[in-house]
Every structure is written in structure tokens, then in C-alpha cells.
PDB file of N, CA and C in Angstrom:
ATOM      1  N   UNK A   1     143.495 -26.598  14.557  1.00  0.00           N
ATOM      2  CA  UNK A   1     144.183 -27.808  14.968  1.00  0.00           C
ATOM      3  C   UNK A   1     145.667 -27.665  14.647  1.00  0.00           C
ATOM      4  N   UNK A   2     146.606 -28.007  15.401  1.00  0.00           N
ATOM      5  CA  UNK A   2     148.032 -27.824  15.311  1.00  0.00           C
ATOM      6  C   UNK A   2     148.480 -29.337  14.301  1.00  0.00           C
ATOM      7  N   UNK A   3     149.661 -28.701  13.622  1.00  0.00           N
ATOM      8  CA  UNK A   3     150.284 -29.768  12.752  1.00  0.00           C
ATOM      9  C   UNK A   3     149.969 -31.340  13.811  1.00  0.00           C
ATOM     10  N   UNK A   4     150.546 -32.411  13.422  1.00  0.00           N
ATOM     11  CA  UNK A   4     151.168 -33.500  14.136  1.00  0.00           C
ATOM     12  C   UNK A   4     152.446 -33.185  14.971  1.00  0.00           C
ATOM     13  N   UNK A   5     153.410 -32.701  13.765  1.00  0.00           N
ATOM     14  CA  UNK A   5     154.847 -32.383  14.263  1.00  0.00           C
ATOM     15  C   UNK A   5     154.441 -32.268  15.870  1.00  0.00           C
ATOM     16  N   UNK A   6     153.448 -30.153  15.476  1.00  0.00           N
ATOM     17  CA  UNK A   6     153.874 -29.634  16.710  1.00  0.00           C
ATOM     18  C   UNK A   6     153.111 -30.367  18.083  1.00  0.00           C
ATOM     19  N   UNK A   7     152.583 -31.310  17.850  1.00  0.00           N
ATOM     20  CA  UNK A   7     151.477 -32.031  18.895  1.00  0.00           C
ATOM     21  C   UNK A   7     152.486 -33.083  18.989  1.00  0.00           C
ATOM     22  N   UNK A   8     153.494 -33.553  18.561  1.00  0.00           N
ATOM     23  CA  UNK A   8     154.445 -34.996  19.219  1.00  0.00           C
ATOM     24  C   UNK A   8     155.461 -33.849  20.103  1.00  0.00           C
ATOM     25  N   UNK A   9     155.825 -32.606  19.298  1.00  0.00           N
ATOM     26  CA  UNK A   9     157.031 -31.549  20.098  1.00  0.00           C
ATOM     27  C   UNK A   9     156.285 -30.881  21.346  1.00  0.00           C
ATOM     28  N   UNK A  10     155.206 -31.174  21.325  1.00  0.00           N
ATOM     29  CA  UNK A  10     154.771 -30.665  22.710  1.00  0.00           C
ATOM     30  C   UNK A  10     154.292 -31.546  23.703  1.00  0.00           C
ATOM     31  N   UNK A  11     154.181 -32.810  23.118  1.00  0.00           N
ATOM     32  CA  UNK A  11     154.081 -34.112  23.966  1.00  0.00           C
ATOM     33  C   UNK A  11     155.066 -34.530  24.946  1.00  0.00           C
ATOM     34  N   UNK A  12     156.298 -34.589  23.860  1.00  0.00           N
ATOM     35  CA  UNK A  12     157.760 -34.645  24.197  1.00  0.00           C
ATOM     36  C   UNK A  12     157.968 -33.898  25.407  1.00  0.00           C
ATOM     37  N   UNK A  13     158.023 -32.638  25.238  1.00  0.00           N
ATOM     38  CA  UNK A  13     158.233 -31.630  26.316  1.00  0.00           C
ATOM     39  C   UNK A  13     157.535 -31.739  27.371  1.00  0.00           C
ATOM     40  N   UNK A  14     156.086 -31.884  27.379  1.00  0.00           N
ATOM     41  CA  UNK A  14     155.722 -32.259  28.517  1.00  0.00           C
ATOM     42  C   UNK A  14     155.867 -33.509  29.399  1.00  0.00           C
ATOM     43  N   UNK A  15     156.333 -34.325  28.470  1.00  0.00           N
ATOM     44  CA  UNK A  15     156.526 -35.839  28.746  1.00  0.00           C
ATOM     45  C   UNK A  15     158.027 -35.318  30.095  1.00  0.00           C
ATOM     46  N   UNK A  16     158.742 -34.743  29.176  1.00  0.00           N
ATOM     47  CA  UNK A  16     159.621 -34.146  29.795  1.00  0.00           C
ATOM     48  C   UNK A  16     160.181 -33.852  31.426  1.00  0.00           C
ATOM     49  N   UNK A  17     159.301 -32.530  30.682  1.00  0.00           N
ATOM     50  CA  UNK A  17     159.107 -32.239  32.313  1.00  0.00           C
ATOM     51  C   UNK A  17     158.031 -32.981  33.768  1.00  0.00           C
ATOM     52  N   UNK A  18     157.116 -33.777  33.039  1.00  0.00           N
ATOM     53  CA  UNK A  18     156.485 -34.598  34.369  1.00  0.00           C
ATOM     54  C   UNK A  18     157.819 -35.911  34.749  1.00  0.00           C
ATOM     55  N   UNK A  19     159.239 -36.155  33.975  1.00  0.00           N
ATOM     56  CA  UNK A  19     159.914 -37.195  34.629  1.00  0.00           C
ATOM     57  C   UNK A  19     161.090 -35.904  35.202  1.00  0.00           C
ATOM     58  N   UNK A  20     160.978 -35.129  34.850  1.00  0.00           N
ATOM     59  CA  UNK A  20     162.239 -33.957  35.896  1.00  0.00           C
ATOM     60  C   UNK A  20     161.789 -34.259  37.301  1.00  0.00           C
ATOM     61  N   UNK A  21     161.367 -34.361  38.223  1.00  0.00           N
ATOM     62  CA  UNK A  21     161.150 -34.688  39.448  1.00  0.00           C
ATOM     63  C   UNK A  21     161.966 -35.921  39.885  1.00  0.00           C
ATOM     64  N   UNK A  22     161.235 -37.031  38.713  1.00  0.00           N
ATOM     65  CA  UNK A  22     161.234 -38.074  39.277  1.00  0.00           C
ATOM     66  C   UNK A  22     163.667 -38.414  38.817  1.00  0.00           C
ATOM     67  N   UNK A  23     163.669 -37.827  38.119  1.00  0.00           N
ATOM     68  CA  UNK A  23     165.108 -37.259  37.418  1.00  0.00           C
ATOM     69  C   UNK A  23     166.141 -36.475  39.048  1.00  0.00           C
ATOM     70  N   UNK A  24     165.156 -35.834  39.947  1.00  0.00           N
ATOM     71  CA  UNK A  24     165.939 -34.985  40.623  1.00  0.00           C
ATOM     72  C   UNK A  24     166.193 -36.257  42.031  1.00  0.00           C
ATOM     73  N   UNK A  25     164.749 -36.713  42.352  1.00  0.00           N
ATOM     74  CA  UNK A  25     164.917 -37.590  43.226  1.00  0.00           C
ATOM     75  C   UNK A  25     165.590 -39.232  42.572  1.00  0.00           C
ATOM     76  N   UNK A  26     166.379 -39.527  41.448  1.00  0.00           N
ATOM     77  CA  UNK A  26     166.881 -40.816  41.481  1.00  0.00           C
ATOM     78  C   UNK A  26     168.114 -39.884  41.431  1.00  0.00           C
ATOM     79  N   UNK A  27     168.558 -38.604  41.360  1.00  0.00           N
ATOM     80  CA  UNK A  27     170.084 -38.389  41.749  1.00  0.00           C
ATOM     81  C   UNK A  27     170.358 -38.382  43.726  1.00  0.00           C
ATOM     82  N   UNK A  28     169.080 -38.227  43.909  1.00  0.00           N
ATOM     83  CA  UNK A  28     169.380 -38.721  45.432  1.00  0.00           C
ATOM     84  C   UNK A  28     169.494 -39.636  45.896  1.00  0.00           C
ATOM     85  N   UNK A  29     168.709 -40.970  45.125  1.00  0.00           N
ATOM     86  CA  UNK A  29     168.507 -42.292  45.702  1.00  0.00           C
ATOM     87  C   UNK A  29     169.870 -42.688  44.922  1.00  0.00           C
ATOM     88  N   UNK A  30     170.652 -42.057  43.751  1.00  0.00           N
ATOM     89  CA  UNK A  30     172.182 -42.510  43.480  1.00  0.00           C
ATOM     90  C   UNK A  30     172.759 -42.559  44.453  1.00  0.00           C
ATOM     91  N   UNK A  31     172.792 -41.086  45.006  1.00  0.00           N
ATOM     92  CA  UNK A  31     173.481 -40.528  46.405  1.00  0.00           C
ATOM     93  C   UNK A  31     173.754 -41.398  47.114  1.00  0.00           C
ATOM     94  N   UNK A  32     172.534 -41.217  48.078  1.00  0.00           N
ATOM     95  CA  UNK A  32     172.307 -42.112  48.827  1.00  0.00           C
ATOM     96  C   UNK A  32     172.617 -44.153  48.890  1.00  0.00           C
ATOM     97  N   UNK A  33     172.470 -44.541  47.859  1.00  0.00           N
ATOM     98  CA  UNK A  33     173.008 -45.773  47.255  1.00  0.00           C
ATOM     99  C   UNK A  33     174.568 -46.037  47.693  1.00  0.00           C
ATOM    100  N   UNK A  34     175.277 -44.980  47.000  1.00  0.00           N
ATOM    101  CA  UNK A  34     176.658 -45.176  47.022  1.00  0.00           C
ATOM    102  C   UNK A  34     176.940 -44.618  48.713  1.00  0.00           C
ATOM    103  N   UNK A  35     176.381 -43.665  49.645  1.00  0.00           N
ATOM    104  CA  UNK A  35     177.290 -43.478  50.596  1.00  0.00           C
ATOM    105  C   UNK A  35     176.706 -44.695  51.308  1.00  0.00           C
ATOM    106  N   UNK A  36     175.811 -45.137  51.504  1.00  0.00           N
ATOM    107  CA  UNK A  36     175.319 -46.513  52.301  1.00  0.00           C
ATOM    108  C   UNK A  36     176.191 -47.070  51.979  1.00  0.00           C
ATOM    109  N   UNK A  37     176.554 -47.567  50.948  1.00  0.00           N
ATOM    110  CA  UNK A  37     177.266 -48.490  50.257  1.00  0.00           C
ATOM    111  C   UNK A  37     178.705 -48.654  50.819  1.00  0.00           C
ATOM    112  N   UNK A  38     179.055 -47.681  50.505  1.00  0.00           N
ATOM    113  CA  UNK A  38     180.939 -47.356  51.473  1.00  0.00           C
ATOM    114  C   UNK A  38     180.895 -47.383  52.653  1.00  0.00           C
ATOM    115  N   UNK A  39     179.273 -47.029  53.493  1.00  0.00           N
ATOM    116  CA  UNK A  39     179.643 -47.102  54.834  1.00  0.00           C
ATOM    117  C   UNK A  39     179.223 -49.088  55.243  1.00  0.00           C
ATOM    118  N   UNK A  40     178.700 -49.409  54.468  1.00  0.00           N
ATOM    119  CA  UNK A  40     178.581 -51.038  54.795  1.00  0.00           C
ATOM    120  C   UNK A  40     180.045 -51.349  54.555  1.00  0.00           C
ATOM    121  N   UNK A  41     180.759 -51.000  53.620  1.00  0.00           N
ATOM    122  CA  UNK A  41     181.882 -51.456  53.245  1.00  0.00           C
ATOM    123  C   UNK A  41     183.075 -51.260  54.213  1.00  0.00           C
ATOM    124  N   UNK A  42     182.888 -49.949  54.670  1.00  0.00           N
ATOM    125  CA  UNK A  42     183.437 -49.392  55.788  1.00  0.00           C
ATOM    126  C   UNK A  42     183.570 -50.646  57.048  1.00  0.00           C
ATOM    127  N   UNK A  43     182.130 -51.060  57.584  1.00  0.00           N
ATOM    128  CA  UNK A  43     181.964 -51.965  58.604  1.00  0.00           C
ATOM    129  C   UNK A  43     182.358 -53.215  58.549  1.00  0.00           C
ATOM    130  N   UNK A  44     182.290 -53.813  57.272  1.00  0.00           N
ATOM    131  CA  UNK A  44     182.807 -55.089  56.618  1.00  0.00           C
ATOM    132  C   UNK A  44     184.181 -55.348  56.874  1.00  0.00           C
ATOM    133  N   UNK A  45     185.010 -54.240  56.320  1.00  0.00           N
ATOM    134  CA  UNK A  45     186.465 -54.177  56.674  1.00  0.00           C
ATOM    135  C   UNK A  45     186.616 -54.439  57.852  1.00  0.00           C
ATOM    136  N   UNK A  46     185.859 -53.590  59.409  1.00  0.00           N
ATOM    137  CA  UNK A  46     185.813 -53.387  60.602  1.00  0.00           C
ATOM    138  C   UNK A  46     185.734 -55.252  60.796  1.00  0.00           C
ATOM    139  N   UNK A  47     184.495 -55.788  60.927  1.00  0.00           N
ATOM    140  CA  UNK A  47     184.586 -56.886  61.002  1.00  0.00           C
ATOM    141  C   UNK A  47     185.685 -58.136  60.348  1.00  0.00           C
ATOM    142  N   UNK A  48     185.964 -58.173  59.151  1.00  0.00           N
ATOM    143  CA  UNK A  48     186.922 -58.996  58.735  1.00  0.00           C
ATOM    144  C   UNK A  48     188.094 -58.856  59.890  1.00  0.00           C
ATOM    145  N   UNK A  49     188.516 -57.512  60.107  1.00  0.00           N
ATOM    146  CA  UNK A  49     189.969 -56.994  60.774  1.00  0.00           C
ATOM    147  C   UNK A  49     189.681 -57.401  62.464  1.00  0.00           C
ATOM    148  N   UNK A  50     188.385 -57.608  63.019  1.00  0.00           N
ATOM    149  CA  UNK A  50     188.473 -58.130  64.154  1.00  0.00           C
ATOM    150  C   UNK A  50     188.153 -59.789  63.971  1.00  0.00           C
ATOM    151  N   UNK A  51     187.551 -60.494  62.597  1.00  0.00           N
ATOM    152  CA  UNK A  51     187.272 -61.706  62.813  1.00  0.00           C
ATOM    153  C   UNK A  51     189.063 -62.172  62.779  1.00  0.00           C
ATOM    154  N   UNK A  52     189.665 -61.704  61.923  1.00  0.00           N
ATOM    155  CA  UNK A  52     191.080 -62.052  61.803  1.00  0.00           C
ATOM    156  C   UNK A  52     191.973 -62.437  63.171  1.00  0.00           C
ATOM    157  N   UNK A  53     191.898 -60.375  63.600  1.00  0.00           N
ATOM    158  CA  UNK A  53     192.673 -60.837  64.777  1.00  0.00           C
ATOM    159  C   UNK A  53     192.358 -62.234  66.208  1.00  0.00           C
ATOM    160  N   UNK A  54     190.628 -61.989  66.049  1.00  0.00           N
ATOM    161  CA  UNK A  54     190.214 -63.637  66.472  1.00  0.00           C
ATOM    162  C   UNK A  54     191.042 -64.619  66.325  1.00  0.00           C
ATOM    163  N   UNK A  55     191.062 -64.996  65.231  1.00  0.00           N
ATOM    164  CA  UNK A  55     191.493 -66.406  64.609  1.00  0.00           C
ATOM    165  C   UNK A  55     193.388 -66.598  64.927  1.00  0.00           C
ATOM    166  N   UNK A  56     193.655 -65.349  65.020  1.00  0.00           N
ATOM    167  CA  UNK A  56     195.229 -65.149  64.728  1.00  0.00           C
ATOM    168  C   UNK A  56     195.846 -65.587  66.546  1.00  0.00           C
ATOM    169  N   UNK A  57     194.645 -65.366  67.411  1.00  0.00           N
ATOM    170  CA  UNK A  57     194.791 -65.289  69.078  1.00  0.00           C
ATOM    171  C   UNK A  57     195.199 -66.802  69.196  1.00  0.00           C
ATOM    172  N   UNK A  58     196.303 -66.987  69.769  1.00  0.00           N
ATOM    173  CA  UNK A  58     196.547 -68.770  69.922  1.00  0.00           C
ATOM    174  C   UNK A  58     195.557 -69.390  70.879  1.00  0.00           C
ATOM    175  N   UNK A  59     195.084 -70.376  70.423  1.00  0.00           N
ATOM    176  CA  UNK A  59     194.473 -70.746  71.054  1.00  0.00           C
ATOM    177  C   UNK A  59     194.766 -72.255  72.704  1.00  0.00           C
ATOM    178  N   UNK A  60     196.005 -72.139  72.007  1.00  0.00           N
ATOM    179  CA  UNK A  60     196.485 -73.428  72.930  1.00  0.00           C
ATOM    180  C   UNK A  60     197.586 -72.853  73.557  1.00  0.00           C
ATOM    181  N   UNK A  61     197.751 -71.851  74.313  1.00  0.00           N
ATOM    182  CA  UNK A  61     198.717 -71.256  74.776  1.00  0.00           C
ATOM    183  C   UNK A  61     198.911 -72.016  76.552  1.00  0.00           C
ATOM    184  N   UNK A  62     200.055 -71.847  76.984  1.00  0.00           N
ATOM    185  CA  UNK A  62     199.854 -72.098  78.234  1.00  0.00           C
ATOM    186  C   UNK A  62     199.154 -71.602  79.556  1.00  0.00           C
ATOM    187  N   UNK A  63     198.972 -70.323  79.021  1.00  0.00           N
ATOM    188  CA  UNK A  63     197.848 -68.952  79.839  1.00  0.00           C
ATOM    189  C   UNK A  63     196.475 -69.214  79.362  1.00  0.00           C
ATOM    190  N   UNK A  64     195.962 -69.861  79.459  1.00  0.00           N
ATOM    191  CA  UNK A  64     194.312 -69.422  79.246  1.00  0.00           C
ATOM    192  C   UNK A  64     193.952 -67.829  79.509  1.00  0.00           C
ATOM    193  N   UNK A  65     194.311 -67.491  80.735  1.00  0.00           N
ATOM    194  CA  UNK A  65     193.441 -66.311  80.888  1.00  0.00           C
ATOM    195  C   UNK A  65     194.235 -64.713  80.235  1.00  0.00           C
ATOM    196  N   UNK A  66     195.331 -65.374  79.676  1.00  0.00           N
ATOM    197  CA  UNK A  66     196.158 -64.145  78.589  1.00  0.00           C
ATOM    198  C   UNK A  66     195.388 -64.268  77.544  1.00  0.00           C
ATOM    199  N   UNK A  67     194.734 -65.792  77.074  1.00  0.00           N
ATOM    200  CA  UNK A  67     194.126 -65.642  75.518  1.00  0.00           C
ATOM    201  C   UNK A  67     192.817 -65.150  75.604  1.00  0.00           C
ATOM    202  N   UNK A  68     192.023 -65.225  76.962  1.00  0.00           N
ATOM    203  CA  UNK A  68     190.810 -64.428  76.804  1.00  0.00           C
ATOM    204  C   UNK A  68     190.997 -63.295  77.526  1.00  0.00           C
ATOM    205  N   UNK A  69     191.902 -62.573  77.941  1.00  0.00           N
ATOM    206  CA  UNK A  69     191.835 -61.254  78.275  1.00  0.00           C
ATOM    207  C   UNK A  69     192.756 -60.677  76.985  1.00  0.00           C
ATOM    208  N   UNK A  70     193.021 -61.148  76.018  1.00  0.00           N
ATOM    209  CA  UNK A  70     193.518 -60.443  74.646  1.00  0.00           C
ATOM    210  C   UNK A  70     192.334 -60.558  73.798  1.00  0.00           C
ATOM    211  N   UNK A  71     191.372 -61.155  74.082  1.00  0.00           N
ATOM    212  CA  UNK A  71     190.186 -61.739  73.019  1.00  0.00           C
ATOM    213  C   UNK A  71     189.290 -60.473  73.439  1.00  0.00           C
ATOM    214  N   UNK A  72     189.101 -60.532  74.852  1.00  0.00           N
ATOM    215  CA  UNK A  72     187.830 -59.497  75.576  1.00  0.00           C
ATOM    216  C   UNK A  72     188.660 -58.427  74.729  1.00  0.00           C
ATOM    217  N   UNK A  73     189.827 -57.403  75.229  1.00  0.00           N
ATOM    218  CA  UNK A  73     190.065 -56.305  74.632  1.00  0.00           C
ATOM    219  C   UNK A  73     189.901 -56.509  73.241  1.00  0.00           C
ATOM    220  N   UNK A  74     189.829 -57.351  72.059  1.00  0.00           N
ATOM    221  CA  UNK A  74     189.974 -57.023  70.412  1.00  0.00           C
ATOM    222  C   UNK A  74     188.505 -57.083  70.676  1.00  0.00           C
ATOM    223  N   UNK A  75     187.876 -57.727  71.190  1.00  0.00           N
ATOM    224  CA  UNK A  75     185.992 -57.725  72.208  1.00  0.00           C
ATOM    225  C   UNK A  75     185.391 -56.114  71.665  1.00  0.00           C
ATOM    226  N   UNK A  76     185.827 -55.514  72.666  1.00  0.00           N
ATOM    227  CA  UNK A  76     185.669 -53.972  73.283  1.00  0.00           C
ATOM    228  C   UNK A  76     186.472 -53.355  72.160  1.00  0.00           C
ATOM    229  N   UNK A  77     187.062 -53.810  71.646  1.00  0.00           N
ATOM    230  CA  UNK A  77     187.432 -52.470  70.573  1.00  0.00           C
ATOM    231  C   UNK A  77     186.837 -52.652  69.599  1.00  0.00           C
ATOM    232  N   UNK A  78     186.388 -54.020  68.654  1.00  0.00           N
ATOM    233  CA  UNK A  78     185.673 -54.024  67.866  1.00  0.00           C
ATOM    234  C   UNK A  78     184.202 -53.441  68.091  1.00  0.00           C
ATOM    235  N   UNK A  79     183.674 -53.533  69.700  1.00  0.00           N
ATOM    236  CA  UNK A  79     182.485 -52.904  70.187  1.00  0.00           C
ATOM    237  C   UNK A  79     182.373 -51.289  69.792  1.00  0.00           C
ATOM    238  N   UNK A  80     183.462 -51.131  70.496  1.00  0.00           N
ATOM    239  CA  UNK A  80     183.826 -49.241  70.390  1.00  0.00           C
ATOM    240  C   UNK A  80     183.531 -48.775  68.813  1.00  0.00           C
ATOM    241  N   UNK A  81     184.234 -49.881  67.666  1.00  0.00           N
ATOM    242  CA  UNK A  81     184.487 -49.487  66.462  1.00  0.00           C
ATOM    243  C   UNK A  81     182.722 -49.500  65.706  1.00  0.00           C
ATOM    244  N   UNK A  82     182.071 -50.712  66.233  1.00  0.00           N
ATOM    245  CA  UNK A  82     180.459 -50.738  65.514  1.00  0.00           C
ATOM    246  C   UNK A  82     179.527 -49.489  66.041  1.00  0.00           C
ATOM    247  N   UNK A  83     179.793 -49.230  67.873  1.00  0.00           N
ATOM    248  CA  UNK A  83     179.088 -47.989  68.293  1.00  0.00           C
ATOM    249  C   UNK A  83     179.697 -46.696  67.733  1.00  0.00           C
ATOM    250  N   UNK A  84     180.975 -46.856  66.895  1.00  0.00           N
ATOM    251  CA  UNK A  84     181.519 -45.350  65.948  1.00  0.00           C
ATOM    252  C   UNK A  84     180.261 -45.440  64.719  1.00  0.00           C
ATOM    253  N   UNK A  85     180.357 -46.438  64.471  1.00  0.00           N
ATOM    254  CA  UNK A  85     179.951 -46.897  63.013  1.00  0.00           C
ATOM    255  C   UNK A  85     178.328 -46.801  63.124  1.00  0.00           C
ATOM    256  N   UNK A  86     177.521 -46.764  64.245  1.00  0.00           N
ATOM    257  CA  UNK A  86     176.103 -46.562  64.367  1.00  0.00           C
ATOM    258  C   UNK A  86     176.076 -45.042  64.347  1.00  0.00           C
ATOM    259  N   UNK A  87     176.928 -44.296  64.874  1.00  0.00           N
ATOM    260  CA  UNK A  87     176.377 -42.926  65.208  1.00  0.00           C
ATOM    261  C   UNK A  87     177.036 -42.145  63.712  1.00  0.00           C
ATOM    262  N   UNK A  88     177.927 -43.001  63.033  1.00  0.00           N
ATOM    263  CA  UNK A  88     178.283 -42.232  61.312  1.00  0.00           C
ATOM    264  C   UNK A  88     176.945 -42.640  60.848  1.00  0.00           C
ATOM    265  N   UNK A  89     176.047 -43.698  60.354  1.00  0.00           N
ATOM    266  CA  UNK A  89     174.537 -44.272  60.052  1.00  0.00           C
ATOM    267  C   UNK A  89     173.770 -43.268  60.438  1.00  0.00           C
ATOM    268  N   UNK A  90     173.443 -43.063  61.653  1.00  0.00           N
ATOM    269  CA  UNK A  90     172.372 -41.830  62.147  1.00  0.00           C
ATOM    270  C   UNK A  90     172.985 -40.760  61.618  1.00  0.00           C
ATOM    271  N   UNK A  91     174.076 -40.056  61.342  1.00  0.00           N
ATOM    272  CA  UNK A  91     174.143 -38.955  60.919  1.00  0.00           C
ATOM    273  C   UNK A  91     173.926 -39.180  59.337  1.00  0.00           C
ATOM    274  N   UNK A  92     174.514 -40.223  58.912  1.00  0.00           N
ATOM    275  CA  UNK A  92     174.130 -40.244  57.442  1.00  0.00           C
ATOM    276  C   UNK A  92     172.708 -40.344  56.825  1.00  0.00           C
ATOM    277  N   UNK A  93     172.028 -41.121  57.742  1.00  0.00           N
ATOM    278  CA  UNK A  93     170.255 -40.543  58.001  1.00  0.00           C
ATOM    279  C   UNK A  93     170.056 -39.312  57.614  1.00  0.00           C
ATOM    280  N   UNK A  94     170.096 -38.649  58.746  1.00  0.00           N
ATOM    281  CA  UNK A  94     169.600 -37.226  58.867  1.00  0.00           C
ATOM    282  C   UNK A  94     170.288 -36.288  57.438  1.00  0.00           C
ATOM    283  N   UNK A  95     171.398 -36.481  57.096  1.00  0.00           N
ATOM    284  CA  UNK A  95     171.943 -35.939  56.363  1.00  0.00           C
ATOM    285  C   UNK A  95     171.192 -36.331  54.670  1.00  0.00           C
ATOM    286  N   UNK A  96     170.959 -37.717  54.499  1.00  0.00           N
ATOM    287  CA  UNK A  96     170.026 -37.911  53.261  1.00  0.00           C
ATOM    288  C   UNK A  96     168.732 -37.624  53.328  1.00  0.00           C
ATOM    289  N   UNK A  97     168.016 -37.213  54.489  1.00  0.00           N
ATOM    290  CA  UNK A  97     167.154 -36.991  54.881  1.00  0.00           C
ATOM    291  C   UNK A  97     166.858 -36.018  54.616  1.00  0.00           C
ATOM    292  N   UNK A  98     167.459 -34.953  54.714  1.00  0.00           N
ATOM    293  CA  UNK A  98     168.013 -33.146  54.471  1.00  0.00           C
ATOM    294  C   UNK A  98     167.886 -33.164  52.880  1.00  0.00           C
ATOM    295  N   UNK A  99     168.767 -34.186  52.292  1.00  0.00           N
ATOM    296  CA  UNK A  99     168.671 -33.888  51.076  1.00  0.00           C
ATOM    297  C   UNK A  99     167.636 -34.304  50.467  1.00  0.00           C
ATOM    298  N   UNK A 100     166.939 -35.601  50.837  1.00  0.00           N
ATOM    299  CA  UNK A 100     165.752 -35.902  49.951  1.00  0.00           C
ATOM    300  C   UNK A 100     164.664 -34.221  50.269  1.00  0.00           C
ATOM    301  N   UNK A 101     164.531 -34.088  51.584  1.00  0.00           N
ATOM    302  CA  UNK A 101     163.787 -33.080  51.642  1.00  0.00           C
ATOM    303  C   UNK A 101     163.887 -31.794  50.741  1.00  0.00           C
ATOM    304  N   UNK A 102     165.341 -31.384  50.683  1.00  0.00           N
ATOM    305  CA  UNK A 102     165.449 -30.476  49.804  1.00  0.00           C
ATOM    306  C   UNK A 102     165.531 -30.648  48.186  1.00  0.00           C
ATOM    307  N   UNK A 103     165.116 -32.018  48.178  1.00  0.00           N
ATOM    308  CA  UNK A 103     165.062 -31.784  46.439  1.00  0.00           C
ATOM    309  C   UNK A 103     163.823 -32.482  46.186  1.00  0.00           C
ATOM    310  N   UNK A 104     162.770 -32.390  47.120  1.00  0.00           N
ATOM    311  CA  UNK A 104     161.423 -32.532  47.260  1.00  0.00           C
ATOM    312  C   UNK A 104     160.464 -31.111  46.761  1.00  0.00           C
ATOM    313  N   UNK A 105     160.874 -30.135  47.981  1.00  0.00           N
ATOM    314  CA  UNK A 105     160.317 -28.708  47.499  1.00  0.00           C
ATOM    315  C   UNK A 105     159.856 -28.170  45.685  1.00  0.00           C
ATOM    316  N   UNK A 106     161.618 -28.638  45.526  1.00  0.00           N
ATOM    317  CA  UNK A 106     161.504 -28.261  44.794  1.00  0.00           C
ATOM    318  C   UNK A 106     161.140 -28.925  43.170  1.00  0.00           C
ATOM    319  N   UNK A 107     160.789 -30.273  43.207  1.00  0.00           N
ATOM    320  CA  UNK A 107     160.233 -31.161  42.629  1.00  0.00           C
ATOM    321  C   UNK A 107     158.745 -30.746  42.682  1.00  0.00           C
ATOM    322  N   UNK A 108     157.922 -30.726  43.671  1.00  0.00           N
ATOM    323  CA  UNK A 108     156.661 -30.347  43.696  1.00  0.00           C
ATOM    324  C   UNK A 108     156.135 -28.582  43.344  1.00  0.00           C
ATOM    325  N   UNK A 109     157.079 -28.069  43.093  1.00  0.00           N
ATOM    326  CA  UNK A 109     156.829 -26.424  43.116  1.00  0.00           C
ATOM    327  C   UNK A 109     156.938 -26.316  41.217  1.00  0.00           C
ATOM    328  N   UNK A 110     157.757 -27.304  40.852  1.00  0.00           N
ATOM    329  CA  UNK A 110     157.994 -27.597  39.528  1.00  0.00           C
ATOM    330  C   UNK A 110     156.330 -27.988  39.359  1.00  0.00           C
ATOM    331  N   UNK A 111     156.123 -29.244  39.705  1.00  0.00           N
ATOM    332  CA  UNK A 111     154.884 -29.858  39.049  1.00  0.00           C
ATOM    333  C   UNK A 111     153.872 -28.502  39.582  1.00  0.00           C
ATOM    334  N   UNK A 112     153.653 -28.076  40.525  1.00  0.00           N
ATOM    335  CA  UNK A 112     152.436 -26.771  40.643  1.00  0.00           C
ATOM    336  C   UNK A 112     152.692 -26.021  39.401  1.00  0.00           C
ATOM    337  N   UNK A 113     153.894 -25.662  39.362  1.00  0.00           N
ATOM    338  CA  UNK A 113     154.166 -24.820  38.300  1.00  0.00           C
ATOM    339  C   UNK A 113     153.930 -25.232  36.601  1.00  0.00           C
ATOM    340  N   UNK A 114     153.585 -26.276  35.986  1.00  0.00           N
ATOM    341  CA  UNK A 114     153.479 -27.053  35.236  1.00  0.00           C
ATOM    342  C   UNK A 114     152.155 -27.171  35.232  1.00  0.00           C
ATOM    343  N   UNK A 115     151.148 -27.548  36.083  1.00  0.00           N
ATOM    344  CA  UNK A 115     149.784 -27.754  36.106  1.00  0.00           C
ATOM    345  C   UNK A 115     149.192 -26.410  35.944  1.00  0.00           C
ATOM    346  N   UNK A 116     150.056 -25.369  36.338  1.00  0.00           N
ATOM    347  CA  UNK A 116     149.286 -23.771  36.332  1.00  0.00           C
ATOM    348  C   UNK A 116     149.328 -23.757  34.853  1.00  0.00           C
ATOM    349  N   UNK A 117     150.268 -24.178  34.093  1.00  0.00           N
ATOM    350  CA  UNK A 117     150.493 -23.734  32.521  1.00  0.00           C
ATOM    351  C   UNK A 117     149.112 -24.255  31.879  1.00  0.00           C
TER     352      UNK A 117
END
């Protein structure tokens, strides 16, 4: 029968290594956290900067159709700016996607490797 000591120092260690996985995948879900994060922030800005120029469009002008053909174009560019902002999202997908995958492998090749011991 092994001391106590060495039966808590080998508890420890194994305790260890069964949260290294779970250690590799919350540096991805950090990752991932923060670039979502800047890219919402990203869009937020986008929106404030077209709700603005909205509000800033006179509304009692003597042209009606100058204040909604200045409204349609800040319209269409704020459009242009959300369809930029969907296809940065899908790539940022695929791209955390890549990474969860690759620090999957090797999370599970760990635990095989651990259960062989």
C-alpha cells in the first residue's frame, strides 16, 4: 500500500490532467468570446453612425424628395456596411471552427493517452 502523501500526489496529478482538455478548450471559448465580442462592437458602432446620420437628416426641409433620397443612400450604405459585417461573422465561424477542431484532436489523444496509463 502506498503512503497517503503519495496517493493525494497522484490524485492531484491525475486530477490534473483529466481538466487539461477541458483547460485547452476554455482558451478557445476565451478566444472566441472576445473576437465575437469586437465584432458585435464593430456593428454597434456601424449602427449608432447610421442611426445618427438619420436623426441629423432635416427633416422639414423644403425638398422632401432631397431628404429621402439622402436617407435611401445613408439606407444602402448602412445595408452594404451589415452585408460586410455578415460575411466577416461567416468567416469568423469557420475560422473558430478550425480552431475548436484543432484543439479537439488533440484534447482527446491526451485523454486516450491517459486511459492507456
Amino acid at each position: 500500500m502506498k503512503p497517503v502523501n503519495e496517493q493525494f500526489a497522484e490524485m492531484q496529478k491525475k486530477t490534473l490532467e483529466s481538466l487539461e482538455p477541458m483547460q485547452n478548450m476554455n482558451a478557445v471559448a476565451a478566444e472566441a468570446f472576445e473576437r465575437i465580442a469586437r465584432k458585435n462592437y464593430d456593428l454597434m458602432g456601424d449602427l449608432v453612425e447610421y442611426a445618427v446620420a438619420q436623426v441629423k437628416t432635416p427633416a422639414n426641409t423644403t425638398n422632401p424628395q432631397e431628404v429621402y433620397e439622402q436617407r435611401m443612400s445613408e439606407t444602402k450604405a448602412f445595408a452594404e456596411k451589415v452585408n460586410a459585417r455578415a460575411a466577416e461573422y461567416v468567416a469568423l465561424a469557420g475560422e473558430l471552427g478550425e480552431m475548436a477542431k484543432s484543439k479537439a484532436p488533440a484534447a482527446s489523444a491526451e485523454k486516450a493517452t491517459s486511459k492507456s496509463k
